[in-house]
Protein backbone atom coordinates (compact mmCIF):
# COMPACT_ATOMS: atom_id res chain seq x y z
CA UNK A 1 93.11 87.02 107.14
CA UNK A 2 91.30 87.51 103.96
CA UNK A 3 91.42 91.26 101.99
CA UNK A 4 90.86 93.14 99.66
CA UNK A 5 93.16 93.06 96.63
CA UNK A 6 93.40 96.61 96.82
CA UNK A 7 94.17 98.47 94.44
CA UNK A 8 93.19 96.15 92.06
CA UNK A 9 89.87 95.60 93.00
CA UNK A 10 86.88 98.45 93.86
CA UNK A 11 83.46 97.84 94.86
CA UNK A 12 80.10 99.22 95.67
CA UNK A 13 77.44 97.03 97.31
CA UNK A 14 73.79 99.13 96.39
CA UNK A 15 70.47 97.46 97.55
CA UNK A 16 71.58 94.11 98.37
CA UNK A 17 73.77 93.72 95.19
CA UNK A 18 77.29 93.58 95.07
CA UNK A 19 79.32 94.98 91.94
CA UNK A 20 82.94 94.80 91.60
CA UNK A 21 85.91 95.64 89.09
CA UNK A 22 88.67 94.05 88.65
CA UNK A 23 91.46 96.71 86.97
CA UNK A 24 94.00 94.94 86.33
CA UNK A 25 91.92 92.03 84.19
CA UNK A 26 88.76 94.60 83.14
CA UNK A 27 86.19 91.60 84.50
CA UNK A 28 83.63 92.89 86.25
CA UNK A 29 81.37 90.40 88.74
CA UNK A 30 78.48 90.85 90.55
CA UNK A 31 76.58 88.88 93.65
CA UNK A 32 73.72 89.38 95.82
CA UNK A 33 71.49 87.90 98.95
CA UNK A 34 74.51 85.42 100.96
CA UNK A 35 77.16 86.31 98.89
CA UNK A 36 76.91 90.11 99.31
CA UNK A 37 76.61 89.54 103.21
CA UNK A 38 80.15 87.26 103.18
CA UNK A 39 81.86 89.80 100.97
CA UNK A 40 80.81 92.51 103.39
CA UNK A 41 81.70 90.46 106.35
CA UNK A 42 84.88 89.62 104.83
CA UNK A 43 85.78 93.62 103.96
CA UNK A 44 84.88 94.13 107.83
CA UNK A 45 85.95 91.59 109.53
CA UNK A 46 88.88 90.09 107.52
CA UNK A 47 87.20 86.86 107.48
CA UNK A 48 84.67 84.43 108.37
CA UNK A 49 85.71 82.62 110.92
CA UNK A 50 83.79 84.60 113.75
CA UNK A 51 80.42 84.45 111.95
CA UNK A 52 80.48 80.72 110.94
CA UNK A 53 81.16 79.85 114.32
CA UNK A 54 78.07 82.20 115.47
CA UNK A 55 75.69 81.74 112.87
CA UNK A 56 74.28 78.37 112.68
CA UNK A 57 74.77 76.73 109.28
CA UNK A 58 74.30 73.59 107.76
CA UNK A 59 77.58 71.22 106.42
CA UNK A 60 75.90 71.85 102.89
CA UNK A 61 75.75 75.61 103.02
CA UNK A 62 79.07 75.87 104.82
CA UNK A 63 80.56 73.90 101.80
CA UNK A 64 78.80 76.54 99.29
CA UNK A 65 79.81 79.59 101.34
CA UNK A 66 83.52 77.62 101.12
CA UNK A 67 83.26 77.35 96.93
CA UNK A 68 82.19 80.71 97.07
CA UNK A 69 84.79 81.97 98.83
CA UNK A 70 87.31 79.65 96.83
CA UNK A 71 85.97 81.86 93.48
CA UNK A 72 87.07 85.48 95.04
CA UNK A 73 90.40 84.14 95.84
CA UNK A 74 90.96 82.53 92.37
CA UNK A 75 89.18 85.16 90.39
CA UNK A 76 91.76 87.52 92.72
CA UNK A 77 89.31 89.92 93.93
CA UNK A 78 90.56 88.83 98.09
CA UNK A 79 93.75 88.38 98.76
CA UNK A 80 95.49 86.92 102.07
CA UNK A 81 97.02 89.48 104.02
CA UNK A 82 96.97 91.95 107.06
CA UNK A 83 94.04 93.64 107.46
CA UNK A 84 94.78 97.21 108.18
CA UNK A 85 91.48 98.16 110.14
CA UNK A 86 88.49 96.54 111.46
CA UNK A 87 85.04 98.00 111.88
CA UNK A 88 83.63 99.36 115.07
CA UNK A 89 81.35 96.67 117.25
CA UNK A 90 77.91 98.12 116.06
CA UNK A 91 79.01 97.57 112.89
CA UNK A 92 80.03 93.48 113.12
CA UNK A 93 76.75 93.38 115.41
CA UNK A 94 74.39 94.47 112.21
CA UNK A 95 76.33 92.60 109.65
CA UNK A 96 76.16 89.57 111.90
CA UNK A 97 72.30 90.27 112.26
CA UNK A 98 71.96 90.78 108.36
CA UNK A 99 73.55 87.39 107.55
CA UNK A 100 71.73 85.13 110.25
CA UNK A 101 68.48 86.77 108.21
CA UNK A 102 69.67 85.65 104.71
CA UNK A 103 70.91 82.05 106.29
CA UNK A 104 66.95 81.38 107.05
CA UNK A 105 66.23 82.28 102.61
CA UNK A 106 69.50 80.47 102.23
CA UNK A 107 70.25 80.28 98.37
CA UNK A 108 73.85 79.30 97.58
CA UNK A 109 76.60 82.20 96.74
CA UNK A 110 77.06 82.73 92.79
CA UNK A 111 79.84 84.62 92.14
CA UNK A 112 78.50 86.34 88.33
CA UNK A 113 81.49 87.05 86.06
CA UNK A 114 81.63 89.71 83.15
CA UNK A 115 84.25 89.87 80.55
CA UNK A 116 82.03 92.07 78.09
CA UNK A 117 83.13 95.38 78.53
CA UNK A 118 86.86 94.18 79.23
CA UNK A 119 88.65 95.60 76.54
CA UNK A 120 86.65 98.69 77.61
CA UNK A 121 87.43 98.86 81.17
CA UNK A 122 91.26 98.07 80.16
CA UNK A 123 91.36 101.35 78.48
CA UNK A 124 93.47 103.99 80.06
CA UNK A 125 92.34 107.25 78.89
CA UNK A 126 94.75 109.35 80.30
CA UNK A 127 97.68 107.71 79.28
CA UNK A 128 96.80 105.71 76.32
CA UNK A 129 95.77 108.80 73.72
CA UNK A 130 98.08 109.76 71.35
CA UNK A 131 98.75 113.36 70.38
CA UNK A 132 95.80 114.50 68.31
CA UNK A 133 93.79 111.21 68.32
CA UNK A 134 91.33 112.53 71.22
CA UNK A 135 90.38 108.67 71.96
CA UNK A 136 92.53 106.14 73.55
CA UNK A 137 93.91 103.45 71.49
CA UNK A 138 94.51 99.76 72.49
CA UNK A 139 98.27 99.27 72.49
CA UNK A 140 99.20 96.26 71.47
């Protein structure tokens, strides 16, 4: 089973658009339409293997949905593991609903990588100011 690679990872998918961090590396990536639907799925369900058996795709979307997925486990946003809870059966019904709609508009999962705010997002705040600086400094 596929999961999150928690607590390295957060998320927040708003209008269609999927936005995550990555804490550990201060990348932040972004994805929308299919990809936001098999990132959801995948957060659900731990997986894909229900809904690519359900949802009718062709061998050349299958194969972008695959590179897609390849890029979250290399970029190590998933993670294999145990997943820990699975959403109720309304739940998988609408997501499964949501994704056979995007399959018909089927444009190929782009997973968007950010590394411009990284040295940013690395920052600890808390931890990293020194007495009577008031702003946290890089360590090096």
């Amino acid at each position: 089973m596929l999961t999150l690679n928690s607590p390295h990872v957060v998320h927040e998918t708003i209008d269609g658009e999927t936005i995550l961090l990555h804490l550990k590396t201060g990348n932040y990536y972004s994805f929308d339409g299919v990809g936001a639907l098999v990132w959801q799925n995948i957060i659900a369900l731990g997986g894909l293997d229900e809904l690519m058996d359900k949802v009718v795709l062709s061998a050349d979307q299958k194969s972008e949905v695959e590179v897609f997925l390849n890029n979250l486990l290399e970029e190590e946003l998933l993670k294999e593991g145990d997943l820990i809870e699975l959403v109720a059966q309304e739940e998988q019904g609408k997501l499964m609903e949501q994704f056979e709609e995007a399959v018909k508009a089927f444009t190929p999962p782009v997973l968007k990588k950010y590394s411009d705010m990284q040295e940013l997002l690395l920052l600890d705040p808390i931890h990293d100011v020194e007495d009577g600086e008031g702003w946290p400094e890089v360590k090096s």
